[in-house]
N, C-alpha and C. Protein backbone atom coordinates (compact mmCIF):
# COMPACT_ATOMS: atom_id res chain seq x y z
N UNK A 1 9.50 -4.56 31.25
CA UNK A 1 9.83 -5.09 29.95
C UNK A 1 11.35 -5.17 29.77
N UNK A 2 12.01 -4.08 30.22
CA UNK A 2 13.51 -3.77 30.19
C UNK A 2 13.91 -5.20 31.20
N UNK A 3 13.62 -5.82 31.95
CA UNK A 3 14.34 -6.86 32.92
C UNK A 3 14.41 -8.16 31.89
N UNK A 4 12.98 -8.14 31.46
CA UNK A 4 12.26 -9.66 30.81
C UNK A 4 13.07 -9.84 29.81
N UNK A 5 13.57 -8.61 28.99
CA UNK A 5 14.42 -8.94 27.62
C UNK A 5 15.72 -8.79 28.35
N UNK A 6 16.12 -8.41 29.37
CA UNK A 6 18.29 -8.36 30.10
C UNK A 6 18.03 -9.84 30.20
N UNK A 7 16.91 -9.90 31.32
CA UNK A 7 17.48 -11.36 31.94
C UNK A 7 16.69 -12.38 31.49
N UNK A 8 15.44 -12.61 30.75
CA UNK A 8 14.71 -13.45 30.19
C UNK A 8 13.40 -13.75 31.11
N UNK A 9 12.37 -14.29 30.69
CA UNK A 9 11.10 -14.73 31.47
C UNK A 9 10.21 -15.89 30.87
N UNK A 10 10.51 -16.94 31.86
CA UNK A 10 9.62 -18.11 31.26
C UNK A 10 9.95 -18.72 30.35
N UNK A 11 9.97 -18.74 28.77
CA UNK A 11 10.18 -19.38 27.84
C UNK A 11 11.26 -18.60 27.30
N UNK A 12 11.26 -17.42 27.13
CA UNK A 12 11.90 -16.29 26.62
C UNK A 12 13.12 -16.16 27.34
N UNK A 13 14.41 -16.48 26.42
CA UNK A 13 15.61 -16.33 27.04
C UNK A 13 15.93 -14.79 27.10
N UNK A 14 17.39 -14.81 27.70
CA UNK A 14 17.70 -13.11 27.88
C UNK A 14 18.48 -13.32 26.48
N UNK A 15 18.63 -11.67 26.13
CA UNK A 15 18.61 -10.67 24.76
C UNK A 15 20.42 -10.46 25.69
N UNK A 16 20.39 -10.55 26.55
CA UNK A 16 21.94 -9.88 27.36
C UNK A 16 22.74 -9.51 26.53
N UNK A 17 23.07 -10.72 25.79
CA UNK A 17 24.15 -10.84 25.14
C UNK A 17 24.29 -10.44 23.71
N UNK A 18 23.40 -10.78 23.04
CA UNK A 18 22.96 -10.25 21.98
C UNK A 18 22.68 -9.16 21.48
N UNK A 19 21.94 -7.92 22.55
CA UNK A 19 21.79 -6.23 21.93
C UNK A 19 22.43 -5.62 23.21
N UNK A 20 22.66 -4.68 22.78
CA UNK A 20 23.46 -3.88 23.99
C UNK A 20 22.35 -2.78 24.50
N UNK A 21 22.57 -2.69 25.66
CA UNK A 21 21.13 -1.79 26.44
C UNK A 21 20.33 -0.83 25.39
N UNK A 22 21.07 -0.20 25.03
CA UNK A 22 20.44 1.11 24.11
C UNK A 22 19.57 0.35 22.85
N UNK A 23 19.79 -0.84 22.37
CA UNK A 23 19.49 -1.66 21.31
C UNK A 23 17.77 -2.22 22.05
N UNK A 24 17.94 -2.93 23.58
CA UNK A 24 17.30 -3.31 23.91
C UNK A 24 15.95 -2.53 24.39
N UNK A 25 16.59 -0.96 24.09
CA UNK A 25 15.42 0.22 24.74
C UNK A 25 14.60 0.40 23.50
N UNK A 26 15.47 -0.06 22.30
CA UNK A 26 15.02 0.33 20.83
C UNK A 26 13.77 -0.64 20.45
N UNK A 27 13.97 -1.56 20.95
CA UNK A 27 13.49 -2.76 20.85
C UNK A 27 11.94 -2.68 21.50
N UNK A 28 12.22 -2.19 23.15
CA UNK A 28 10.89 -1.70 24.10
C UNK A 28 10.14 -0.75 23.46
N UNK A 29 10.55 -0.03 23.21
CA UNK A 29 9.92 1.02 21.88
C UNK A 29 9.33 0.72 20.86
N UNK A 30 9.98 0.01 20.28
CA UNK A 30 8.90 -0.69 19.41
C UNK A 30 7.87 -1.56 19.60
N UNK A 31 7.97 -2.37 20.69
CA UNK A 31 7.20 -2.98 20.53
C UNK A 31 5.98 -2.37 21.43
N UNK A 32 6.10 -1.10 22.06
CA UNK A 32 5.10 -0.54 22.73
C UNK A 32 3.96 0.70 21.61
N UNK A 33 5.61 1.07 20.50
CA UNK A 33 4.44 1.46 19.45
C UNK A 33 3.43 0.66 18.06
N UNK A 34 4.18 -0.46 18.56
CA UNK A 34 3.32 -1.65 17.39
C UNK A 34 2.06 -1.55 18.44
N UNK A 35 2.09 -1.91 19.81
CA UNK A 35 0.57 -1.81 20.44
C UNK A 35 -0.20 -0.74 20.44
N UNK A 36 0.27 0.25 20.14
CA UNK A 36 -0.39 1.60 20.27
C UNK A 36 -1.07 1.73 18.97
N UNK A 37 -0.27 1.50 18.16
CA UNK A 37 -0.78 1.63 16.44
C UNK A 37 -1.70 0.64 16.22
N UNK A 38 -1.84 -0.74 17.30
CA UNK A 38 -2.64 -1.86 17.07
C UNK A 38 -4.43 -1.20 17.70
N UNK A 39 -4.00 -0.20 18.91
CA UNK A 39 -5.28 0.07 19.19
C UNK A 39 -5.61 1.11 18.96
N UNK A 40 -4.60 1.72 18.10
CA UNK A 40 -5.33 2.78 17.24
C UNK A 40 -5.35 4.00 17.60
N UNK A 41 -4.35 4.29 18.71
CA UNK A 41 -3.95 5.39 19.32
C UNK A 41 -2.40 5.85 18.74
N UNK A 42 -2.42 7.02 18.74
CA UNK A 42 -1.07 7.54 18.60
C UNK A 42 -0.67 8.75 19.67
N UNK A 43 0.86 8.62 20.07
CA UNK A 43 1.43 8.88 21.08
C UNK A 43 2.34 9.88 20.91
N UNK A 44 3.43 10.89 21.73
CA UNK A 44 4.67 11.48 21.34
C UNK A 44 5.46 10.28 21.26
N UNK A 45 5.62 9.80 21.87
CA UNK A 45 6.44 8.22 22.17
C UNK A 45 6.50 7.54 21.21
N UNK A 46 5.55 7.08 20.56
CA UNK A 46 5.16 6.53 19.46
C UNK A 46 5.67 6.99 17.89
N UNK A 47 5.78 7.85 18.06
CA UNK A 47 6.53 8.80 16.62
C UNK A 47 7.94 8.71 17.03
N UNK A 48 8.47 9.04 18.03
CA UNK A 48 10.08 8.79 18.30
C UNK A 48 10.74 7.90 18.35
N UNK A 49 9.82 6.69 18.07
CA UNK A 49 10.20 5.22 18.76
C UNK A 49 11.11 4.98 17.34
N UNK A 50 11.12 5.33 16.30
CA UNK A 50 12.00 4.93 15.56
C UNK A 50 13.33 5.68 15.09
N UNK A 51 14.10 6.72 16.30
CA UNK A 51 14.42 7.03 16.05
C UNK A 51 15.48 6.68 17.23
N UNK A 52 16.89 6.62 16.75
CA UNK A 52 17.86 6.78 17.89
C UNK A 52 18.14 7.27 19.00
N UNK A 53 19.00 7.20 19.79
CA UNK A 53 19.00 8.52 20.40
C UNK A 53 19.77 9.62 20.19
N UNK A 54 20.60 9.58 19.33
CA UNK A 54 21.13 10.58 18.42
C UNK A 54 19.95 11.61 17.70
N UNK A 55 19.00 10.79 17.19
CA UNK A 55 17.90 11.62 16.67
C UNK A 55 18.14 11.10 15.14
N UNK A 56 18.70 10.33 14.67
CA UNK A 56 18.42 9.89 13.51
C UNK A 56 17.65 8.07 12.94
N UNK A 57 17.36 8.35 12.08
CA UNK A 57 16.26 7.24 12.04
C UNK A 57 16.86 5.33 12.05
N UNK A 58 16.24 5.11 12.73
CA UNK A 58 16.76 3.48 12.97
C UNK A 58 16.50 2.51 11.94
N UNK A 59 17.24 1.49 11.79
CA UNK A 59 17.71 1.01 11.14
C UNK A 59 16.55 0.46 10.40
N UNK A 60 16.11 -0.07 9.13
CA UNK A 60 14.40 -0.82 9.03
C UNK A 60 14.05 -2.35 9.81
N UNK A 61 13.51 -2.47 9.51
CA UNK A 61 12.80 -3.68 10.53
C UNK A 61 13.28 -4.83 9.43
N UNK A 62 14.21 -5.87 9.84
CA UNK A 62 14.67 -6.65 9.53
C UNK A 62 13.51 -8.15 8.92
N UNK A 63 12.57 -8.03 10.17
CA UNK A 63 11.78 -8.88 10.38
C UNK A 63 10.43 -9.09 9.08
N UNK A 64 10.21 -7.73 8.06
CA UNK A 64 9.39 -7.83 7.33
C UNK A 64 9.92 -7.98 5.78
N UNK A 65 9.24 -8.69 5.56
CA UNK A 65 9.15 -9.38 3.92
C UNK A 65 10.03 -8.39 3.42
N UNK A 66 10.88 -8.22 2.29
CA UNK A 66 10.79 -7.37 0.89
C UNK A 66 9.88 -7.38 0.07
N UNK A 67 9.52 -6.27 -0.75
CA UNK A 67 8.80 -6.50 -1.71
C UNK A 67 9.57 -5.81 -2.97
């Protein structure tokens, strides 16, 4: 997953330039605990995924509505 988002795959350009590695691990993380939460499993992984690596909580998800 870490290559597909550096260097891109298929349709999907590369992220290179745009997040910087640690951004792009943040990113793998999430989207491995959106699948986990999709099948209904929960993980250690899965609870940390929103958290830095400092240990403090990441930024909110840009991508969803306000309400």
């Amino acid at each position: 997953m870490f290559y597909s988002v550096t260097y891109g795959k298929n349709l999907m350009g590369s992220y290179a330039s745009q997040l910087n590695r640690t951004q792009r691990w943040m990113v793998i993380h999430y989207i491995k605990a959106e699948q986990a939460k999709a099948k209904g499993g929960t993980t250690a992984s899965t609870t940390d995924s929103t958290k830095t690596s400092s240990g403090t909580p990441a930024a909110n998800d840009s991508t969803k509505a306000a309400k």
